[in-house]
Structure formats: structure tokens, C-alpha cells
PDB file of N, CA and C in Angstrom:
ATOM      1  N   UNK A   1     -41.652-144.317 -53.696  1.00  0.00           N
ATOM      2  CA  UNK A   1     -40.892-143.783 -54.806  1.00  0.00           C
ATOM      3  C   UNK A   1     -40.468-142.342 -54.540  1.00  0.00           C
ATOM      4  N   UNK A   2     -41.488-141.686 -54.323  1.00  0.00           N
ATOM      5  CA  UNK A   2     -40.997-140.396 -54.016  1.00  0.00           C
ATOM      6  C   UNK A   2     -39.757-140.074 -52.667  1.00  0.00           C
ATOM      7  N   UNK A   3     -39.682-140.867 -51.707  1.00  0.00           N
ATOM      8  CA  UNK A   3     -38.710-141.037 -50.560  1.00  0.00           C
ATOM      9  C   UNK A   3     -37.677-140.871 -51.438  1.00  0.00           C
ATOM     10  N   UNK A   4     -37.355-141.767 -52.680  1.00  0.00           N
ATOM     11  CA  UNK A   4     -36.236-142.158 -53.215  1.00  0.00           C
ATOM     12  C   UNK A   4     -35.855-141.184 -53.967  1.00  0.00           C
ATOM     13  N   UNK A   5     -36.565-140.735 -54.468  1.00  0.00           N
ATOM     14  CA  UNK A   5     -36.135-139.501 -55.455  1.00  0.00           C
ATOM     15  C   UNK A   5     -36.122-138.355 -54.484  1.00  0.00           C
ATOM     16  N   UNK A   6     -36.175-137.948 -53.420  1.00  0.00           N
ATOM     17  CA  UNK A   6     -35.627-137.265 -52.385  1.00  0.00           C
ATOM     18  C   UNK A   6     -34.347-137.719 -51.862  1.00  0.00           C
ATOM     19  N   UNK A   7     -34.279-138.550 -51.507  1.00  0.00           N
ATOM     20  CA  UNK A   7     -32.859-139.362 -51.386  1.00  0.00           C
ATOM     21  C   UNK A   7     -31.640-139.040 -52.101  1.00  0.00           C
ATOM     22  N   UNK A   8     -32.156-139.163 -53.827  1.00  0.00           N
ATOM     23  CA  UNK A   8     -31.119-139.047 -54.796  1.00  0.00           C
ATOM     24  C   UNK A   8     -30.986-137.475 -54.844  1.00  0.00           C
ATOM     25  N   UNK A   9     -31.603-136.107 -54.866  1.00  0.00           N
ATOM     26  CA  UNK A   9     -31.962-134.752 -54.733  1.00  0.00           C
ATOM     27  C   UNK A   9     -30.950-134.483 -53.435  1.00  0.00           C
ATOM     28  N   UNK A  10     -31.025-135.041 -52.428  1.00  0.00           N
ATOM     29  CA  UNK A  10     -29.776-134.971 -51.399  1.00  0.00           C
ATOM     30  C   UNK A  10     -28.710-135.175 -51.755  1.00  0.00           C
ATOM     31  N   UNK A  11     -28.288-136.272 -51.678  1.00  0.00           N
ATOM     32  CA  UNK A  11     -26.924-136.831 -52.567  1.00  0.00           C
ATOM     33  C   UNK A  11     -26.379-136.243 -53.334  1.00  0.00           C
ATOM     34  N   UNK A  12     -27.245-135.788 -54.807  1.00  0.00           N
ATOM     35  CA  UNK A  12     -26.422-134.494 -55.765  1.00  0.00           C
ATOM     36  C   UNK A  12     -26.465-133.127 -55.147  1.00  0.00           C
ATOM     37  N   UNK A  13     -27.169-132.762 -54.335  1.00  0.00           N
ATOM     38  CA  UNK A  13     -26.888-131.842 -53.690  1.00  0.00           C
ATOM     39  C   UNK A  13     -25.320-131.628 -52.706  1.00  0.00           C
ATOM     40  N   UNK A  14     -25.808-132.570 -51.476  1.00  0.00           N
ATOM     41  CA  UNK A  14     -24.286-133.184 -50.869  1.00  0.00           C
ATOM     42  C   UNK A  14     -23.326-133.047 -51.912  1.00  0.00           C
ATOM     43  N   UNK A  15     -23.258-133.794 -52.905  1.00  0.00           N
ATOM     44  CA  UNK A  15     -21.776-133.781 -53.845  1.00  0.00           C
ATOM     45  C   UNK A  15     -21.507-132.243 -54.262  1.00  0.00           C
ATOM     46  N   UNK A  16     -22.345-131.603 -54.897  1.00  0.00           N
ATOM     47  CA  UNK A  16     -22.634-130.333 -55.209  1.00  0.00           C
ATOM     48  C   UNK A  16     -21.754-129.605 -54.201  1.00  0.00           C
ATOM     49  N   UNK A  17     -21.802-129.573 -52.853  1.00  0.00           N
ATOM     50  CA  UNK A  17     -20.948-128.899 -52.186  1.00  0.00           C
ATOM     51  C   UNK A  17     -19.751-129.323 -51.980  1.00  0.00           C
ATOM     52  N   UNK A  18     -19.611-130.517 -52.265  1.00  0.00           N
ATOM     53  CA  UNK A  18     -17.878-130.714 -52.333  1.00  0.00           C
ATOM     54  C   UNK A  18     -17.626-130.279 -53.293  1.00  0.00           C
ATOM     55  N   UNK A  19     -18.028-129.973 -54.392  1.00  0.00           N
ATOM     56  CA  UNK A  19     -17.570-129.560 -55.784  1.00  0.00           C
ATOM     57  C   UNK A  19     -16.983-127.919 -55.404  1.00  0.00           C
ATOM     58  N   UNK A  20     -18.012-127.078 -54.479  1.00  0.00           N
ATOM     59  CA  UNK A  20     -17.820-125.420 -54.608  1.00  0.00           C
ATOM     60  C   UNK A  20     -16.534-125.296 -53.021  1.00  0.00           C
ATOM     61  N   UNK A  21     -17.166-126.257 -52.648  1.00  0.00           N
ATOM     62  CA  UNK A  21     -16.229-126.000 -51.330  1.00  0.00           C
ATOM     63  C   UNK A  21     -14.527-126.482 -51.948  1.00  0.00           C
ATOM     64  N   UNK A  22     -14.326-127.524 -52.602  1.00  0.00           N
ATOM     65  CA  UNK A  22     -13.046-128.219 -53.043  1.00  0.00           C
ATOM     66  C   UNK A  22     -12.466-126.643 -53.912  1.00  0.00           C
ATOM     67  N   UNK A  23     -13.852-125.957 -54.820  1.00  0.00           N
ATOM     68  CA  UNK A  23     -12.659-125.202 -56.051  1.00  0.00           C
ATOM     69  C   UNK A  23     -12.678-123.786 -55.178  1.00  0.00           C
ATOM     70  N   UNK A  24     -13.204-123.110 -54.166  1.00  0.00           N
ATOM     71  CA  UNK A  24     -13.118-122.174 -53.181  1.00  0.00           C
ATOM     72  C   UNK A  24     -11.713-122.194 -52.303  1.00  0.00           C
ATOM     73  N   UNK A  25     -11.718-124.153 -51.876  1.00  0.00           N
ATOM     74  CA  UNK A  25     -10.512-124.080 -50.376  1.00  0.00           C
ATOM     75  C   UNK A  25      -9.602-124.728 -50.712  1.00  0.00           C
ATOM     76  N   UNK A  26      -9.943-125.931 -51.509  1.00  0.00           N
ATOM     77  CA  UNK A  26      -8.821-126.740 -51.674  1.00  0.00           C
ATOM     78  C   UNK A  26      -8.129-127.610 -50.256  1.00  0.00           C
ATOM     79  N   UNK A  27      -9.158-127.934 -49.375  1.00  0.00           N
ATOM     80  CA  UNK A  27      -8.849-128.155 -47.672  1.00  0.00           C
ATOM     81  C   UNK A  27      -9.658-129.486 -48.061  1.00  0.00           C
ATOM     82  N   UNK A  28      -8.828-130.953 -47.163  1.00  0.00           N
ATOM     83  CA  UNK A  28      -9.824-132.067 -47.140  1.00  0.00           C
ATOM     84  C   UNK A  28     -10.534-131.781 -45.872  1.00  0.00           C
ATOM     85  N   UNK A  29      -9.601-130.787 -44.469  1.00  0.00           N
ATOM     86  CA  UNK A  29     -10.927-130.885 -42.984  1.00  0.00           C
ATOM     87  C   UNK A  29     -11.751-129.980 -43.597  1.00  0.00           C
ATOM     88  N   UNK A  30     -11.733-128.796 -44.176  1.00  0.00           N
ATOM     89  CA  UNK A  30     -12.979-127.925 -45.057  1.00  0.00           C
ATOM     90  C   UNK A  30     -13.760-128.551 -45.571  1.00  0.00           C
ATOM     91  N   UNK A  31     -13.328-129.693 -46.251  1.00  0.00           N
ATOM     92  CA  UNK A  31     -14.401-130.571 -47.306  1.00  0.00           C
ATOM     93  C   UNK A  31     -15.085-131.345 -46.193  1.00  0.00           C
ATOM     94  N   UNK A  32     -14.589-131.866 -45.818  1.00  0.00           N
ATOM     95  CA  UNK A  32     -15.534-133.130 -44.466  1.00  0.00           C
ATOM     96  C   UNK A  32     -16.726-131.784 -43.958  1.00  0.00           C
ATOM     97  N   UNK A  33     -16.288-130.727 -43.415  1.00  0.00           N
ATOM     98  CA  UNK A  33     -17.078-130.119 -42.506  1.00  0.00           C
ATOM     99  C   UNK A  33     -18.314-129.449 -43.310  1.00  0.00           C
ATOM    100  N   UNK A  34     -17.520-128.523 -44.332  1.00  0.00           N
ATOM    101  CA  UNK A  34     -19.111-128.650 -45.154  1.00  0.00           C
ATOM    102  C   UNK A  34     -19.613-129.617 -46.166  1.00  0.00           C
ATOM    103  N   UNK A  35     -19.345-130.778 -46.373  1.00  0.00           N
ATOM    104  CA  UNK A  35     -20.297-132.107 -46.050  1.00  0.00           C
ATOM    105  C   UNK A  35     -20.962-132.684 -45.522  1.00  0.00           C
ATOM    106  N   UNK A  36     -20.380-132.521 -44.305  1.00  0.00           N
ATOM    107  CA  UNK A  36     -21.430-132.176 -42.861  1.00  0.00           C
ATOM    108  C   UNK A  36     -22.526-131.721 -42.267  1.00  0.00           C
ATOM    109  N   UNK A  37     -22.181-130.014 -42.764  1.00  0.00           N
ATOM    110  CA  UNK A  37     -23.200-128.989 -42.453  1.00  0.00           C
ATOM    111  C   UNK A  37     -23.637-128.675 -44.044  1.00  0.00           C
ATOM    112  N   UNK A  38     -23.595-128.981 -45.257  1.00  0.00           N
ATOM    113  CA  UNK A  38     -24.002-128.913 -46.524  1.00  0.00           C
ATOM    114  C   UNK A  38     -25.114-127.683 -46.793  1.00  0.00           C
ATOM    115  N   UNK A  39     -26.140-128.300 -45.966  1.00  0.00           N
ATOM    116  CA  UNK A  39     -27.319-127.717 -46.605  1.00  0.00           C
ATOM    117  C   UNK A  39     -26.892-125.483 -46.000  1.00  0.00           C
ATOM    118  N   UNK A  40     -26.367-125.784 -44.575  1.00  0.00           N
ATOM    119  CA  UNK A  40     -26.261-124.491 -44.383  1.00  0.00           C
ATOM    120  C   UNK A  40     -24.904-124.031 -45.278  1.00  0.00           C
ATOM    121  N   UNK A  41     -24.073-124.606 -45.656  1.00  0.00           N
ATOM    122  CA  UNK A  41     -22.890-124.061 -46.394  1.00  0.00           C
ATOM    123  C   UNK A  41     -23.675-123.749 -47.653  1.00  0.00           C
ATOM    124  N   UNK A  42     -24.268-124.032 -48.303  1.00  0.00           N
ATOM    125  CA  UNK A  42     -24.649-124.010 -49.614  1.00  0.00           C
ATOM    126  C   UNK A  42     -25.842-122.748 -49.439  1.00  0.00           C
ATOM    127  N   UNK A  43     -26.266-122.452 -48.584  1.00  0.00           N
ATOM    128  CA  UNK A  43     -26.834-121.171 -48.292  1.00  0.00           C
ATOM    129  C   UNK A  43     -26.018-119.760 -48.040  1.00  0.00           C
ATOM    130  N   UNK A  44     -24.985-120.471 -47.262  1.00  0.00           N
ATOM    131  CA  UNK A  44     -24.053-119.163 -46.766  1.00  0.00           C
ATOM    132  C   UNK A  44     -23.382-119.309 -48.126  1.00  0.00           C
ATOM    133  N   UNK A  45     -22.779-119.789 -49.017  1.00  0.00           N
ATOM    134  CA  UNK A  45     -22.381-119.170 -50.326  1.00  0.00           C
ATOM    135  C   UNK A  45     -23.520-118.696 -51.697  1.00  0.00           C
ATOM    136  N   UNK A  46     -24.708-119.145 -51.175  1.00  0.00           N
ATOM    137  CA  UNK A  46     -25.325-118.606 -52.191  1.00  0.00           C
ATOM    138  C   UNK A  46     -25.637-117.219 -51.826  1.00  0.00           C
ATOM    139  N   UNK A  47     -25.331-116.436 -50.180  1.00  0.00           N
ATOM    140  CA  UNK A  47     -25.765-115.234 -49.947  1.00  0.00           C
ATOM    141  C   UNK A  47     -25.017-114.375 -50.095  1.00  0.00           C
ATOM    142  N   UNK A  48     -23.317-115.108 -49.642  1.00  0.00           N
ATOM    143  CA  UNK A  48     -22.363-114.327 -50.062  1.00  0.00           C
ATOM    144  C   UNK A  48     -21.903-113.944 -51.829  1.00  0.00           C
ATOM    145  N   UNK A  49     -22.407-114.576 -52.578  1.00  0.00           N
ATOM    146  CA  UNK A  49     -22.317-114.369 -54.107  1.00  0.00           C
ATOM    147  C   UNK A  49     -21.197-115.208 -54.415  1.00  0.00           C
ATOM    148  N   UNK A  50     -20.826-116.128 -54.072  1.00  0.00           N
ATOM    149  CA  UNK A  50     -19.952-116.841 -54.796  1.00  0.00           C
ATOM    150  C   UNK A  50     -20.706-117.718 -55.650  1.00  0.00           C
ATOM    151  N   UNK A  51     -21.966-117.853 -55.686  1.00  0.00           N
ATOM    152  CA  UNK A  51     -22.633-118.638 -56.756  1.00  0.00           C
ATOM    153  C   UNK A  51     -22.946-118.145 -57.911  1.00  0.00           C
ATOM    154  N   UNK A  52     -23.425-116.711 -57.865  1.00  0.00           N
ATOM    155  CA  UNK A  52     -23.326-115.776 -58.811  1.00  0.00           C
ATOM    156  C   UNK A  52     -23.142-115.771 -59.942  1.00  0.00           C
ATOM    157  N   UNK A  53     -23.308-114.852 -61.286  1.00  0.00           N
ATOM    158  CA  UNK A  53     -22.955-115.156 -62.336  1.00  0.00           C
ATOM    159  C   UNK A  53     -22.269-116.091 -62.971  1.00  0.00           C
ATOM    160  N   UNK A  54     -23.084-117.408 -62.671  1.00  0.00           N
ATOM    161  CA  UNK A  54     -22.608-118.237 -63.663  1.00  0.00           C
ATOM    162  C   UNK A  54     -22.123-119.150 -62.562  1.00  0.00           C
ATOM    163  N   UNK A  55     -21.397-118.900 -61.831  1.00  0.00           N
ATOM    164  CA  UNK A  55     -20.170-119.707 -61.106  1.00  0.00           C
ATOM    165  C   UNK A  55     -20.878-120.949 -60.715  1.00  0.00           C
ATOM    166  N   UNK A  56     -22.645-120.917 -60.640  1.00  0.00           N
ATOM    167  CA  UNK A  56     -22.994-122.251 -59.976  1.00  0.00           C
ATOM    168  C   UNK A  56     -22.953-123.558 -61.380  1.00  0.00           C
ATOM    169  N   UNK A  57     -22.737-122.850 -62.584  1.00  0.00           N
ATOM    170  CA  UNK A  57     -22.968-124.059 -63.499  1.00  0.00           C
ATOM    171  C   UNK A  57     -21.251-123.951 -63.848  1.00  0.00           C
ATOM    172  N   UNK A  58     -20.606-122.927 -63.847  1.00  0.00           N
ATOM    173  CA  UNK A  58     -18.738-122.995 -64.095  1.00  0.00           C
ATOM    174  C   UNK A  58     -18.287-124.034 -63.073  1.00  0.00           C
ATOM    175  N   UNK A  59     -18.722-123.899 -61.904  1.00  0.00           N
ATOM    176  CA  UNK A  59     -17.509-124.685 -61.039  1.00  0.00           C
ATOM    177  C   UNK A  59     -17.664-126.410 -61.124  1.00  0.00           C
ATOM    178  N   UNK A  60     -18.983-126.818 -61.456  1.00  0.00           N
ATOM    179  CA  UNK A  60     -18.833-128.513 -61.703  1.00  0.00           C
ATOM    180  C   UNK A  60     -18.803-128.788 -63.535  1.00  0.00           C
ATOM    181  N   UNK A  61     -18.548-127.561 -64.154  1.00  0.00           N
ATOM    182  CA  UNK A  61     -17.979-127.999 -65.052  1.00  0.00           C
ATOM    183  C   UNK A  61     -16.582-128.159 -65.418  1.00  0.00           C
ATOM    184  N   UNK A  62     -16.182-127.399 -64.552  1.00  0.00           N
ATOM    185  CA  UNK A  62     -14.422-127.068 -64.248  1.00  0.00           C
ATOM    186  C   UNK A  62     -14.012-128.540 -63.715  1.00  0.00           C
ATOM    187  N   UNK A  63     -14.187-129.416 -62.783  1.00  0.00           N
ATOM    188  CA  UNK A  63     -14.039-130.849 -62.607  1.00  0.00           C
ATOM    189  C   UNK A  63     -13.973-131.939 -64.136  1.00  0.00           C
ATOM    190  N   UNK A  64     -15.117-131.384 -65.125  1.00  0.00           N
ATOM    191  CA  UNK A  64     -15.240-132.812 -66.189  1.00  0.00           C
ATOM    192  C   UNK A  64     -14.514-131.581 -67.483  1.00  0.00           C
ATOM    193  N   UNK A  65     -13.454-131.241 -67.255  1.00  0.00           N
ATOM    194  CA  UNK A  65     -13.257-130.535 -68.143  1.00  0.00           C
ATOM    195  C   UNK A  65     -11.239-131.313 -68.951  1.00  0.00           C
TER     196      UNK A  65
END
């Protein structure tokens, strides 16, 4: 059980970065590549501050809006 619920914790993660990478580039080879490399893209924008105030709960609400 627990495998699985690691599994699913990836996955929304993974999507998670198409969400910041899509409203940042707007690029589909950008999107493939950090899909790819995810876990380090999602580090290199959380250091550079684009996650920052707010922006990590604004930008996947900006999609269901």
C-alpha cells in the first residue's frame, strides 16, 4: 500500500510541473523536458522564487479557473 501511495505523490507531483513549466514557457519541447527531469526542475524554481508568494497555489489554480 504504501508503494502505491508513493506512486500517486509522484504523479501529482510530475503533473505539478507541467502546470508551472506550461504557465512560465508556454513550450511543448520545454514541457516534455521538464517532465523528464521534474524532480530537479521543481527545485531549480523553487530556488529561483518563482514559487514564491503564493504563486505555488496561483498557478494550478489559474488552469481550473
Amino acid at each position: 500500500m504504501k508503494e502505491r501511495e508513493t506512486s500517486i505523490l509522484y504523479l501529482f507531483l510530475g503533473l505539478y510541473s507541467l502546470m508551472v513549466s506550461w504557465y512560465y514557457n508556454h513550450s511543448i519541447i520545454l514541457l516534455i523536458i521538464h517532465y523528464i527531469f521534474w524532480p530537479i526542475y521543481l527545485i531549480y524554481e523553487l530556488l529561483i522564487g518563482h514559487l514564491a508568494h503564493g504563486m505555488w497555489k496561483t498557478i494550478p489554480l489559474s488552469y481550473f479557473k
